[in-house]
N, C-alpha and C. Protein backbone atom coordinates (compact mmCIF):
# COMPACT_ATOMS: atom_id res chain seq x y z
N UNK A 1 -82.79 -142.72 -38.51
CA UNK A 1 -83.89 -143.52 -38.01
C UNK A 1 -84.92 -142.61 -37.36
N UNK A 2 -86.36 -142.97 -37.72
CA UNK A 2 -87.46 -142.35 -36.98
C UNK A 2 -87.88 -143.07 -35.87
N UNK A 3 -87.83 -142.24 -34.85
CA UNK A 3 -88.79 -142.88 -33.73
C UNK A 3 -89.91 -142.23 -33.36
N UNK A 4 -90.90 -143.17 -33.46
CA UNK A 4 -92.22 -142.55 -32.97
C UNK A 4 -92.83 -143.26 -32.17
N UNK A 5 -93.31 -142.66 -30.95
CA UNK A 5 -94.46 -143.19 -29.58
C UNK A 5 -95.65 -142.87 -30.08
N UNK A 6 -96.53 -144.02 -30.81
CA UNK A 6 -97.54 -143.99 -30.24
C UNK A 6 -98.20 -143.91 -29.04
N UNK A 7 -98.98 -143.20 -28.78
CA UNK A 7 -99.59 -142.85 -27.24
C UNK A 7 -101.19 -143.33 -27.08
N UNK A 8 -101.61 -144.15 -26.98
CA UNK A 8 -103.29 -144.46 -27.05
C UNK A 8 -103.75 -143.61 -26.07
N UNK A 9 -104.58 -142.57 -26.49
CA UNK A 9 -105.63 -142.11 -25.67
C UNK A 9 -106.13 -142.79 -24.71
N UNK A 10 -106.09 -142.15 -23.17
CA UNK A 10 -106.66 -142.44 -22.34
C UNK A 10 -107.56 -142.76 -22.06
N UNK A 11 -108.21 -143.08 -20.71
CA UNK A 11 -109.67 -143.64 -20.62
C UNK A 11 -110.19 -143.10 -20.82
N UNK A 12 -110.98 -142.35 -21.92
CA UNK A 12 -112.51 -141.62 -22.47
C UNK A 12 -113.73 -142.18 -22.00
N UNK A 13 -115.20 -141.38 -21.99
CA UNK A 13 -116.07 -141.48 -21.28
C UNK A 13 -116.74 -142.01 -22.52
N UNK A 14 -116.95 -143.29 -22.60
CA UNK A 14 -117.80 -143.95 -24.10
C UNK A 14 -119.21 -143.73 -23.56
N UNK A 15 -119.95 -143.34 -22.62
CA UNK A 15 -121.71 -142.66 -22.32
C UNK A 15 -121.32 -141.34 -24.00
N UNK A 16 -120.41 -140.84 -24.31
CA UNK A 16 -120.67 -140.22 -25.46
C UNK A 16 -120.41 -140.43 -26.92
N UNK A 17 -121.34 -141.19 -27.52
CA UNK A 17 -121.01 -141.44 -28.51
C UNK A 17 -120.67 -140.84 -29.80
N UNK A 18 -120.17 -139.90 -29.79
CA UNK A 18 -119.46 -138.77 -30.80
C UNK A 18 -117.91 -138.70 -30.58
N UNK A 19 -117.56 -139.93 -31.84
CA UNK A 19 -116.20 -140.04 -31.73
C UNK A 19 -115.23 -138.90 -31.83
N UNK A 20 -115.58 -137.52 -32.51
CA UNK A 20 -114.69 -136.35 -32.39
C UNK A 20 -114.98 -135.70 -30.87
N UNK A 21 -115.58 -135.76 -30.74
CA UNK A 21 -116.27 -135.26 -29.22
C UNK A 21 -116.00 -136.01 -27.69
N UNK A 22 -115.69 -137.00 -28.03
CA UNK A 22 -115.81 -137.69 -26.36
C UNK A 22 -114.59 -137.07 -25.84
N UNK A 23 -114.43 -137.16 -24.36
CA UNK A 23 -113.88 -136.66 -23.79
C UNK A 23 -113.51 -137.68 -22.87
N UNK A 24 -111.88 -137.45 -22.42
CA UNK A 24 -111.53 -138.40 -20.83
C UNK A 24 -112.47 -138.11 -20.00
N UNK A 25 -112.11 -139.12 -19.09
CA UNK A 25 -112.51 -139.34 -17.78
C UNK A 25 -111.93 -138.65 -16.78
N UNK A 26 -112.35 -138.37 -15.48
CA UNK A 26 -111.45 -137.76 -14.76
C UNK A 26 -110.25 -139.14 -14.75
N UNK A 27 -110.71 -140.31 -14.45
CA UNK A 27 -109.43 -141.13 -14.47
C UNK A 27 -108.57 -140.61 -15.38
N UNK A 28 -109.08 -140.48 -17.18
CA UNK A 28 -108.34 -140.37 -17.97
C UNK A 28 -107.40 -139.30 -18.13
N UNK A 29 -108.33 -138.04 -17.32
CA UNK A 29 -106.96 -136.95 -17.15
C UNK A 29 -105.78 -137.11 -16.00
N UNK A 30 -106.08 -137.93 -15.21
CA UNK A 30 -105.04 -138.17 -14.62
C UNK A 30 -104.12 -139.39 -14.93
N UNK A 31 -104.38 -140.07 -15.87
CA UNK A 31 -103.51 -140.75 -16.95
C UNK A 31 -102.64 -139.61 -18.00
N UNK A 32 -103.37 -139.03 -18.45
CA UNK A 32 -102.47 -138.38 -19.30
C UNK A 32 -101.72 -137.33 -18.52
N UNK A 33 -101.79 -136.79 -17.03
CA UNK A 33 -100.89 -136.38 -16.31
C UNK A 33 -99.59 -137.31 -15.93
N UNK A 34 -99.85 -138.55 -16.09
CA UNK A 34 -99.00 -139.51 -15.08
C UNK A 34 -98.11 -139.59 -16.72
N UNK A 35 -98.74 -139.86 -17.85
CA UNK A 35 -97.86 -140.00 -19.19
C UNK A 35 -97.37 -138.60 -19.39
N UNK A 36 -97.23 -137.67 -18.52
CA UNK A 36 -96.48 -136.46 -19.19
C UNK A 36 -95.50 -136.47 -18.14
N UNK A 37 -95.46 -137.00 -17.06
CA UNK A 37 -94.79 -137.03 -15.83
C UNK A 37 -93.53 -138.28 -16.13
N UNK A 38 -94.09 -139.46 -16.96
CA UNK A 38 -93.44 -140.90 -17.00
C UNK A 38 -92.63 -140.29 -18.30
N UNK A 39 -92.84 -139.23 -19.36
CA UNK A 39 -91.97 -139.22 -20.47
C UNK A 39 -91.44 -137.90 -20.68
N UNK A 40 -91.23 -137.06 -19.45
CA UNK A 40 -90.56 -135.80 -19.49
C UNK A 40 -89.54 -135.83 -20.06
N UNK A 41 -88.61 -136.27 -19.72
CA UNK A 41 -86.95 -137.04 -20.20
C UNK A 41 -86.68 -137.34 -21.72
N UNK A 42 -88.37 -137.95 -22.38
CA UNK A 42 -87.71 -137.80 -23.88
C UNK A 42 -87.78 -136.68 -24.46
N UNK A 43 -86.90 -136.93 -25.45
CA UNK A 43 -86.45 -135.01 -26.40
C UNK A 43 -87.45 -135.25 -27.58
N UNK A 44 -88.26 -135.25 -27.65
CA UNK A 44 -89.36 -135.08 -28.65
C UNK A 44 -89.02 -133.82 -29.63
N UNK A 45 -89.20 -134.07 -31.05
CA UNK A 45 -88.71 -132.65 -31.45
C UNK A 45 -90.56 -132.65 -31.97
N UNK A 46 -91.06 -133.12 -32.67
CA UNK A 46 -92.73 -132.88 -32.74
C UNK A 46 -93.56 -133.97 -31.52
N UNK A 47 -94.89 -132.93 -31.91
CA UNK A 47 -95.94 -133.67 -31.26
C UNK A 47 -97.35 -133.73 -32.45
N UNK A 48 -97.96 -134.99 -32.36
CA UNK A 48 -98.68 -134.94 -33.67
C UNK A 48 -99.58 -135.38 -32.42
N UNK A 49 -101.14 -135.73 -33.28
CA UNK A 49 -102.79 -136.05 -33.00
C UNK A 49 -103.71 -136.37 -33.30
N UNK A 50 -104.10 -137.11 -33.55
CA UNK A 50 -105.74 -137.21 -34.42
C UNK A 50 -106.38 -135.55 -33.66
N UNK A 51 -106.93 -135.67 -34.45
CA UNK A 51 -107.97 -134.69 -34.24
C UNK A 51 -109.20 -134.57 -33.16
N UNK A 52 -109.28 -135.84 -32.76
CA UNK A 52 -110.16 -136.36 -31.99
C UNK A 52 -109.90 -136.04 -30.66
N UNK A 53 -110.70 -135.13 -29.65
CA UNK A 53 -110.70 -134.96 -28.18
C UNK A 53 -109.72 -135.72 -27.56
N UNK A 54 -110.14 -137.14 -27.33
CA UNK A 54 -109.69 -138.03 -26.26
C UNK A 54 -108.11 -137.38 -26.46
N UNK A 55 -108.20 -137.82 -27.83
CA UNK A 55 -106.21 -138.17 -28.21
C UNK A 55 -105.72 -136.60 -28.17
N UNK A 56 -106.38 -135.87 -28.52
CA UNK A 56 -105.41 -134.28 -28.33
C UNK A 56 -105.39 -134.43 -26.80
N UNK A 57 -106.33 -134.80 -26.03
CA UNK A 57 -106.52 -133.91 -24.24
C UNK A 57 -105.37 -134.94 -23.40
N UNK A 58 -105.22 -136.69 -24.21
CA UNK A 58 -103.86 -136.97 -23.52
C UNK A 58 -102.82 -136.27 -23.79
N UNK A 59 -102.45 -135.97 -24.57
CA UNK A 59 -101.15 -135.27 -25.24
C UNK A 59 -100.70 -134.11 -24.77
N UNK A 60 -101.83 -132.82 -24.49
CA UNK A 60 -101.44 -131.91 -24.04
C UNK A 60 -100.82 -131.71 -22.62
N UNK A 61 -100.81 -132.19 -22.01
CA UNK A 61 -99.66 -132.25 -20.82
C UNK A 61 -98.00 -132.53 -21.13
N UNK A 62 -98.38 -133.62 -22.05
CA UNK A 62 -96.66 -134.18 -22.84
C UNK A 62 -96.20 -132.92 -23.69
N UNK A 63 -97.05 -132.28 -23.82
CA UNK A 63 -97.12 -130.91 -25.11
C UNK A 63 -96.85 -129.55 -24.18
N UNK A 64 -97.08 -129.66 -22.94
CA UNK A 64 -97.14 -128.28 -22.66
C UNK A 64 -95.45 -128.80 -21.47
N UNK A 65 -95.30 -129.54 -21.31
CA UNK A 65 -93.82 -130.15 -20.50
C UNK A 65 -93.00 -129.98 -21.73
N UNK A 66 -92.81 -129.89 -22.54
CA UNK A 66 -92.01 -130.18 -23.77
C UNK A 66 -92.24 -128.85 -24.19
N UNK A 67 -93.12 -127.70 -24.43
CA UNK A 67 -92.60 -126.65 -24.93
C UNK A 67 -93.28 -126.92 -26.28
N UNK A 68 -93.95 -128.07 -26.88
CA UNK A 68 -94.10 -127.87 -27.86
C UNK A 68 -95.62 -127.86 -28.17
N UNK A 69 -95.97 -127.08 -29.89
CA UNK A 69 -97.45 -127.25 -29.99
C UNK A 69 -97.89 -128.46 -30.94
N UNK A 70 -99.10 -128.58 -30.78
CA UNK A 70 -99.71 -130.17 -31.37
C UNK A 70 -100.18 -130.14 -32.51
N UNK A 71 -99.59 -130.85 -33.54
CA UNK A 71 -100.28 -130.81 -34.60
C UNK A 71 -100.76 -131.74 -34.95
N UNK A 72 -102.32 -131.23 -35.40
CA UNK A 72 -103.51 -131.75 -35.53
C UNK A 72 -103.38 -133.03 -37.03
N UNK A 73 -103.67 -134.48 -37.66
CA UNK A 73 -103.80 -134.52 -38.98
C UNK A 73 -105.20 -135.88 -39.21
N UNK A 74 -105.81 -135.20 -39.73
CA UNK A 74 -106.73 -135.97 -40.19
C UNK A 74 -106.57 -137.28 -40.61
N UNK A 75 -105.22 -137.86 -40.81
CA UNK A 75 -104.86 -139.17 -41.44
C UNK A 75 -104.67 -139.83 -39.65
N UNK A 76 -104.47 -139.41 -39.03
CA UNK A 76 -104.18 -139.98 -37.47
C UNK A 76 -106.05 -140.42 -36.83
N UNK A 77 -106.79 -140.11 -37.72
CA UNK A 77 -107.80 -140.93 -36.75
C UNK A 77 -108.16 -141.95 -36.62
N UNK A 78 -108.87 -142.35 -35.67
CA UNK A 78 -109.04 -143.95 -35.54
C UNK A 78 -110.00 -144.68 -36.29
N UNK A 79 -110.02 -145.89 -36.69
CA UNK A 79 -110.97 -146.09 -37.01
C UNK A 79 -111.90 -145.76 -37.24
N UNK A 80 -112.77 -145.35 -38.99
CA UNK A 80 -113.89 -145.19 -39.24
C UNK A 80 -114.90 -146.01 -38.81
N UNK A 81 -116.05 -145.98 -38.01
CA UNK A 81 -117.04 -146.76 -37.57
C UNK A 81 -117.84 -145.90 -38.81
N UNK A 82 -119.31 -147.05 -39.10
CA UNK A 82 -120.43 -146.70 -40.26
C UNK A 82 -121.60 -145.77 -39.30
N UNK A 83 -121.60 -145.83 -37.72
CA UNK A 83 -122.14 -145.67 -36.77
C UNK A 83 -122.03 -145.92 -35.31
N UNK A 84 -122.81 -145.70 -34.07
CA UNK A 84 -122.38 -146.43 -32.96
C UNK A 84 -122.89 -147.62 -33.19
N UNK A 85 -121.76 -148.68 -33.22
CA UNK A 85 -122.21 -150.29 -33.16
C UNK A 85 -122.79 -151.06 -31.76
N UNK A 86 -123.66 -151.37 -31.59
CA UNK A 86 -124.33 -151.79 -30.26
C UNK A 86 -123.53 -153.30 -30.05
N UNK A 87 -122.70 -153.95 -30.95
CA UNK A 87 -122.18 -155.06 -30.38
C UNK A 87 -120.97 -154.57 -30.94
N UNK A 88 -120.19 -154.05 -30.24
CA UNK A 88 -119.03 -153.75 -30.71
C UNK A 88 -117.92 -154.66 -30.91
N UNK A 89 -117.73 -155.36 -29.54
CA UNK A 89 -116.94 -156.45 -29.37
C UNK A 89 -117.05 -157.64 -30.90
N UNK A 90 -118.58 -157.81 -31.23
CA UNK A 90 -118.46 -158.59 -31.99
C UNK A 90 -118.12 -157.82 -33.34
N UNK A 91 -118.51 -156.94 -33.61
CA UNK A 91 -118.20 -156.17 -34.46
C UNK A 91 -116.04 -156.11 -34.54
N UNK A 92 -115.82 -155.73 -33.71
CA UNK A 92 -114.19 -155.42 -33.67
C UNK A 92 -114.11 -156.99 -34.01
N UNK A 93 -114.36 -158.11 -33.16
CA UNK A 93 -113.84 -159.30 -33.70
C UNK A 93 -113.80 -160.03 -35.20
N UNK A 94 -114.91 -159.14 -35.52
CA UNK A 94 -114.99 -159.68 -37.00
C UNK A 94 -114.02 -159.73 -38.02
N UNK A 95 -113.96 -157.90 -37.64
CA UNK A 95 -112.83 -156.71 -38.54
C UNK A 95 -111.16 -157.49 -38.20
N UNK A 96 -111.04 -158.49 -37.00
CA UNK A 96 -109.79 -158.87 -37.03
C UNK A 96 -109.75 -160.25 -37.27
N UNK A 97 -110.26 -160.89 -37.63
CA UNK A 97 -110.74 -162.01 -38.72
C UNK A 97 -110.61 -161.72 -39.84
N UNK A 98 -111.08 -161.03 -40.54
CA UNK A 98 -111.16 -160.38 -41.70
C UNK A 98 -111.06 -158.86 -41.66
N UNK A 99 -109.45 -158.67 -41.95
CA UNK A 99 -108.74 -157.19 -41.92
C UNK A 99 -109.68 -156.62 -42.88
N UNK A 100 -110.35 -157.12 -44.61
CA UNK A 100 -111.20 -156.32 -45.06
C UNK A 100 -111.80 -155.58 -44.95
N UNK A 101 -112.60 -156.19 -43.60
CA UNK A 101 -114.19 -156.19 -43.37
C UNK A 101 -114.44 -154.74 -43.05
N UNK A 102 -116.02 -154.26 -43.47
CA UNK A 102 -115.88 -153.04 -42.83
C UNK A 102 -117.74 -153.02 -43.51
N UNK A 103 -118.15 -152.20 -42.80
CA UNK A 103 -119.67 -151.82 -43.12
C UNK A 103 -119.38 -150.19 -43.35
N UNK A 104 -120.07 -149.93 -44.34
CA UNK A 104 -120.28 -148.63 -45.55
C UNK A 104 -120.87 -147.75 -43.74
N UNK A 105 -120.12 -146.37 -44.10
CA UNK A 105 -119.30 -145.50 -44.64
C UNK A 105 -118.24 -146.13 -43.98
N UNK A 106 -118.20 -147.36 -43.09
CA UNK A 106 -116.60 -147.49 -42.10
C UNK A 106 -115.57 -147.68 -42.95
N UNK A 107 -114.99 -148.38 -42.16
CA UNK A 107 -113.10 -148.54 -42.43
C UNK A 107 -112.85 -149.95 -41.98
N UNK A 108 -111.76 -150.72 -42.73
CA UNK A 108 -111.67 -151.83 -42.74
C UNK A 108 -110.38 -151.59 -41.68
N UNK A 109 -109.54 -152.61 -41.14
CA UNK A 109 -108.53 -152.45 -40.18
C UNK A 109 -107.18 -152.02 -41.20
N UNK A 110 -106.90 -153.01 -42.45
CA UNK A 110 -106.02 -152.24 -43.77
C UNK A 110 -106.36 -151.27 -44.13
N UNK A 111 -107.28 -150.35 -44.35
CA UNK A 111 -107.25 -149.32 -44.51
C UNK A 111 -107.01 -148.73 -43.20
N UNK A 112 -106.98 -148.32 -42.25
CA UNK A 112 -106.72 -147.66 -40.92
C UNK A 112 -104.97 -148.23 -41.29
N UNK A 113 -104.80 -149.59 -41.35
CA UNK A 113 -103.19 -149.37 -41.45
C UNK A 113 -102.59 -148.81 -42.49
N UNK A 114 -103.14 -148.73 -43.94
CA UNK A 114 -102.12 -148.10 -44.96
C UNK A 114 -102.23 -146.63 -44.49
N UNK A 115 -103.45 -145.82 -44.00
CA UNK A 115 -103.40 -144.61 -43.68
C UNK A 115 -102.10 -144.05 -43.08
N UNK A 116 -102.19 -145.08 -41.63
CA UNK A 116 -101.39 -144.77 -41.18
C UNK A 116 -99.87 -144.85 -41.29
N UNK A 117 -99.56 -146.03 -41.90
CA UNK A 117 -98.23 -146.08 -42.35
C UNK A 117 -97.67 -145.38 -43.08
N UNK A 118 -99.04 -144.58 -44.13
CA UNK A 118 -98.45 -143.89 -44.85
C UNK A 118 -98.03 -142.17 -44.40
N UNK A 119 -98.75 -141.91 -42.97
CA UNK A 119 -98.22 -140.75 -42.09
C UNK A 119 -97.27 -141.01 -41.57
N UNK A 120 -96.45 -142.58 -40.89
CA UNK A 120 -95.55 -142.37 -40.38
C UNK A 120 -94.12 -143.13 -41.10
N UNK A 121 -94.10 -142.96 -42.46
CA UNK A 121 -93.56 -142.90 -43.27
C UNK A 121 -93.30 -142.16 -44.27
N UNK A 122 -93.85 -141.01 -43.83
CA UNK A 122 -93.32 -139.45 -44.43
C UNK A 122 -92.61 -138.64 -43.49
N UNK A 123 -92.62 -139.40 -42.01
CA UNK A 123 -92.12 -138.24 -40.97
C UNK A 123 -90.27 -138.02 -41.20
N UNK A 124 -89.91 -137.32 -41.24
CA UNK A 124 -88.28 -137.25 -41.90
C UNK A 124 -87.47 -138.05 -41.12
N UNK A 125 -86.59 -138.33 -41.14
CA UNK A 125 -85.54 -139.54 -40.83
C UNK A 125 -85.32 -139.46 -39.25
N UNK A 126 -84.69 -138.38 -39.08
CA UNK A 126 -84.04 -138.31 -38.13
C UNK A 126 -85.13 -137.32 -36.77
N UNK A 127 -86.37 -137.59 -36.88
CA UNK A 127 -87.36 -137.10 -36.02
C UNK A 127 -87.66 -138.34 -34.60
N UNK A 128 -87.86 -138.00 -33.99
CA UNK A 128 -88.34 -138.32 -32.56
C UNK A 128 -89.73 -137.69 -32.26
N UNK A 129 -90.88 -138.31 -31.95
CA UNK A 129 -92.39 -137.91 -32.38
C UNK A 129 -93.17 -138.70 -31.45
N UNK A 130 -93.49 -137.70 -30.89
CA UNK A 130 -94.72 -138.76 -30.32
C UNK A 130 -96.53 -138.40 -30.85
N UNK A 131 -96.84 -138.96 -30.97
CA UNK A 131 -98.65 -138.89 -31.69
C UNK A 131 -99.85 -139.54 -31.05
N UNK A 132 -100.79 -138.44 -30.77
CA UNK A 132 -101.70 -139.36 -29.33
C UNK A 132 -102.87 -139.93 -31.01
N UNK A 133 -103.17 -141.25 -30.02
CA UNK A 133 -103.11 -142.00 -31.34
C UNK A 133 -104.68 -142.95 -30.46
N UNK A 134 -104.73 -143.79 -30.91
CA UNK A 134 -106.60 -144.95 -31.05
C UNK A 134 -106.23 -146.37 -31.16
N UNK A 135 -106.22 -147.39 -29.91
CA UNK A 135 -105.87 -148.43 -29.98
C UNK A 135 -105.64 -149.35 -31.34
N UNK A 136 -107.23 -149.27 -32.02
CA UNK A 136 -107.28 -149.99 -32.84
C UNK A 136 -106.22 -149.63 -34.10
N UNK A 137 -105.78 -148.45 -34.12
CA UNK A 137 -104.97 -147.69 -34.93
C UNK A 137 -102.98 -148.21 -35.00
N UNK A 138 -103.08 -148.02 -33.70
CA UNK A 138 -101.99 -148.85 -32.97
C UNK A 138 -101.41 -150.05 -33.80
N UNK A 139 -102.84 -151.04 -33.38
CA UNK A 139 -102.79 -152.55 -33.36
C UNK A 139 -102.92 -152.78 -34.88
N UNK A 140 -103.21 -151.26 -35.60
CA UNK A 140 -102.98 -152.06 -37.34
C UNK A 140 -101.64 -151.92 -37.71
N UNK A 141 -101.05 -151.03 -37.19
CA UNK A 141 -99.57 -150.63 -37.27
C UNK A 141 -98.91 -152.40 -36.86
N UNK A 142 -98.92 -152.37 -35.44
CA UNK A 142 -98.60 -154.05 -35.43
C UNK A 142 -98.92 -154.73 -35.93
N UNK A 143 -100.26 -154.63 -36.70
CA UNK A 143 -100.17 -155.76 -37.92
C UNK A 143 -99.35 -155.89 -38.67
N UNK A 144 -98.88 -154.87 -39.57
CA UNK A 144 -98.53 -154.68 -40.15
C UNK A 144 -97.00 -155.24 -40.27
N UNK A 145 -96.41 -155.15 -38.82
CA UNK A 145 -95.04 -155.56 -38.77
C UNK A 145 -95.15 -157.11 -38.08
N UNK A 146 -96.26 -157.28 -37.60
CA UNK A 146 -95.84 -158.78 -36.39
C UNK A 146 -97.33 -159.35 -37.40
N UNK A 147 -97.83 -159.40 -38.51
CA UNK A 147 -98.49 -160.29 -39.15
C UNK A 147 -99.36 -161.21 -37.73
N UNK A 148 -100.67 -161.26 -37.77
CA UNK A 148 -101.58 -162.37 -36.93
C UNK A 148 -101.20 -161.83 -35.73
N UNK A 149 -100.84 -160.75 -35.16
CA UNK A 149 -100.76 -160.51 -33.90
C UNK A 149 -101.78 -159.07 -33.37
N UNK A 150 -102.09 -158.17 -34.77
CA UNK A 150 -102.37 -157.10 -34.13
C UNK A 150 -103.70 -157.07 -33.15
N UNK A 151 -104.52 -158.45 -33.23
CA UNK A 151 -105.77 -158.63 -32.36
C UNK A 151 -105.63 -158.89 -31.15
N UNK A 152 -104.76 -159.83 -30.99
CA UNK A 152 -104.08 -159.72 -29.60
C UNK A 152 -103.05 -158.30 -28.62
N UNK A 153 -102.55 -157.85 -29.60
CA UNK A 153 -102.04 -156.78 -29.16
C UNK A 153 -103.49 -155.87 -28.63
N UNK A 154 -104.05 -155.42 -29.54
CA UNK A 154 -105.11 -154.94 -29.39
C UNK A 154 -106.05 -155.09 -27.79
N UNK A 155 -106.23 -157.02 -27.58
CA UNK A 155 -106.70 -157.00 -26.78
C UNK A 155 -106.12 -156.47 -25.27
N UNK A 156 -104.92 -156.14 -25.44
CA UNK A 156 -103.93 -156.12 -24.46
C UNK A 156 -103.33 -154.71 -24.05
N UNK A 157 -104.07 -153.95 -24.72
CA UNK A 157 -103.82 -152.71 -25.00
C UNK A 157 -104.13 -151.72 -24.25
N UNK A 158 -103.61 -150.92 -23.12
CA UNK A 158 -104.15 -150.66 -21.52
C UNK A 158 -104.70 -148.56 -22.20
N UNK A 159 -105.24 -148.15 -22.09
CA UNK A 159 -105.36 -146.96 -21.95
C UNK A 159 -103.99 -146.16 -21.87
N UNK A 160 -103.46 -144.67 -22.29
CA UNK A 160 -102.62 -144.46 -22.57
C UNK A 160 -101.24 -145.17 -22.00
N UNK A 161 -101.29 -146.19 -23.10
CA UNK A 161 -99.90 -147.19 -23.35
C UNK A 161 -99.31 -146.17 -24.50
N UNK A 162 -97.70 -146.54 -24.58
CA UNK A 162 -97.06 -146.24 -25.20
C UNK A 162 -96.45 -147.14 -26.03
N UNK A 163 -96.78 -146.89 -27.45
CA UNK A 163 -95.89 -148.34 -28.41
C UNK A 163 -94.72 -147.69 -29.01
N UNK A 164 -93.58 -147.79 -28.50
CA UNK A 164 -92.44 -147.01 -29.92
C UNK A 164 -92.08 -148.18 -30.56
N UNK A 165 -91.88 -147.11 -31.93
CA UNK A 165 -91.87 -147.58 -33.29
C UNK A 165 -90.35 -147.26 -34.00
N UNK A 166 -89.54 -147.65 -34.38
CA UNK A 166 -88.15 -147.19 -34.87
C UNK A 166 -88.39 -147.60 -36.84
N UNK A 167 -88.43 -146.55 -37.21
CA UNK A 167 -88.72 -146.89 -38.55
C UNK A 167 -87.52 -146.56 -39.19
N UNK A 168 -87.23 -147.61 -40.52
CA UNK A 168 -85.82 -147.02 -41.60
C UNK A 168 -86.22 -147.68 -42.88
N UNK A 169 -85.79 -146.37 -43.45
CA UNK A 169 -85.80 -146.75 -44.95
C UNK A 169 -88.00 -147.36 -45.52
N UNK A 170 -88.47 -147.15 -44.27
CA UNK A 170 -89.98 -147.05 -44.93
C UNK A 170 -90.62 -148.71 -44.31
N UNK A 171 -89.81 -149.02 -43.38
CA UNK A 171 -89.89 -150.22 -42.70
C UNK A 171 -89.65 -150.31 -41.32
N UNK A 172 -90.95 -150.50 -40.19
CA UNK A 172 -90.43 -151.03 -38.91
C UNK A 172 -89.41 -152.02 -38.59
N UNK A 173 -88.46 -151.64 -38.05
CA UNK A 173 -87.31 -152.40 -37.48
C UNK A 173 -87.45 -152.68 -36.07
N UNK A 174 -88.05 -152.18 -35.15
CA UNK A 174 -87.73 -152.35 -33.99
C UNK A 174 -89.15 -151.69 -33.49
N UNK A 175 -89.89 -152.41 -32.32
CA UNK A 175 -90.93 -152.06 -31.49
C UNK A 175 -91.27 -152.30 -30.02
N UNK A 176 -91.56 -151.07 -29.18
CA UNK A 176 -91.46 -151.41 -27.93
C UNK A 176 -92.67 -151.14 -27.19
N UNK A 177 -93.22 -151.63 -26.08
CA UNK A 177 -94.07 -151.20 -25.33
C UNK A 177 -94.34 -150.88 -24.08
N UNK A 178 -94.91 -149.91 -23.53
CA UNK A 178 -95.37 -149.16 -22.21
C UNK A 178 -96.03 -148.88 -21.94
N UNK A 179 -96.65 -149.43 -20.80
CA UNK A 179 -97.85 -148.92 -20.33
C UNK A 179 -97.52 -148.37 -18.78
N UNK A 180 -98.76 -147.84 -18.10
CA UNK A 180 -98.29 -147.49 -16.92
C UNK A 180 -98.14 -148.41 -15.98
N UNK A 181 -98.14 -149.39 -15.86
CA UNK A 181 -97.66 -151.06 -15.37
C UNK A 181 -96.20 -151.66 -15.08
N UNK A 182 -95.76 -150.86 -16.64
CA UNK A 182 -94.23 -150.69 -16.43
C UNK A 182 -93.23 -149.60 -16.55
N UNK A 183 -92.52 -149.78 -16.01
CA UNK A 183 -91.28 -148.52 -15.38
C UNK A 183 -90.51 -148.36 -16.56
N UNK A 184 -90.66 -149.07 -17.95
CA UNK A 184 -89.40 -149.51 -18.84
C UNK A 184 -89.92 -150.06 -19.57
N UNK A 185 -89.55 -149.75 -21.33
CA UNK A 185 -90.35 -150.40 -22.36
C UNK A 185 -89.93 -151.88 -22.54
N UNK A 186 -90.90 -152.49 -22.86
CA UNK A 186 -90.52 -154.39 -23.05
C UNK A 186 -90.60 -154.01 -24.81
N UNK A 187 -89.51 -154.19 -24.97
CA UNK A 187 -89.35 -154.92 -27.00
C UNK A 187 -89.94 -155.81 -27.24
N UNK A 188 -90.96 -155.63 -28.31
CA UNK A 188 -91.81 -156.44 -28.59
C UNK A 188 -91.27 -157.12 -29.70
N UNK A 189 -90.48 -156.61 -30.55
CA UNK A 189 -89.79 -157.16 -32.33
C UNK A 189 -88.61 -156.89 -32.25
């Protein structure tokens, strides 16, 4: 069995709109201190990343407590946007109405989930992984397994939260969640 923690990037400073580029907050670095402090204890044998600032700069604390280095993969980023969307909210609500939906060059929410399923369904069996990862990225993964829920998950979705994922045979079996709210993951499936 694979287990993998998703890790949502911390609070990032959205005044920059250059999704490879933005950077936490000071809040946000002291979130991703408190998530390297709250998950010392697991035996992680990799650490994966989007490529993207926010999600490498939570991680590296979990990365440098652990001994291990981060690898970077282009299939881990979040959501393609076509641009900065000035109504975002309505924009995101649309895309979870209609998983299709997507405005040229973006990304529809199914595509963000086959991407991803299809990275964390190559990770080898018996790995333990954590991957600093993009809410909306997250919440397609829960689509994927809890059908009509990943918008709500989504909305509910605190800055570096932790979702583990227990995958077998190329199928979520089991899903849990953490945020810094709680001391202990609540099973969600």
């Amino acid at each position: 069995m694979t287990i993998i923690d998703l890790i949502r990037h911390a609070e990032s400073d959205t005044t920059v709109h250059d999704d490879f580029s933005r950077p936490l907050t000071q809040k946000g670095y002291r979130q991703s201190q408190q998530l390297a402090y709250n998950l010392r204890q697991i035996p992680y044998s990799t650490i994966f990343s989007s490529p993207f600032k926010r999600a490498v700069d939570t991680v590296v604390p979990i990365a440098r407590d652990h001994g291990l280095p981060i690898q970077t993969d282009d299939r881990l980023v979040e959501r393609k946007m076509p641009s900065w969307v000035s109504d975002f909210s309505e924009y995101v609500a649309h895309q979870w109405r209609d998983l299709t939906f997507f405005k040229s060059p973006g990304e529809s929410i199914l595509q963000v989930q086959k991407r991803y399923l299809s990275f964390l369904f190559s990770l080898p069996a018996t790995s333990f992984v954590a991957i600093g990862s993009h809410g909306t990225a997250i919440s397609s993964v829960i689509e994927s397994a809890m059908p009509g829920k990943g918008a709500d998950f989504f909305k509910s979705l605190s800055y570096a939260a932790v979702t583990r994922l227990e995958v077998s045979d190329h199928q979520i079996v089991r899903l849990a969640s953490w945020s810094e709210n709680f001391k202990t993951f609540i099973s969600i499936k």
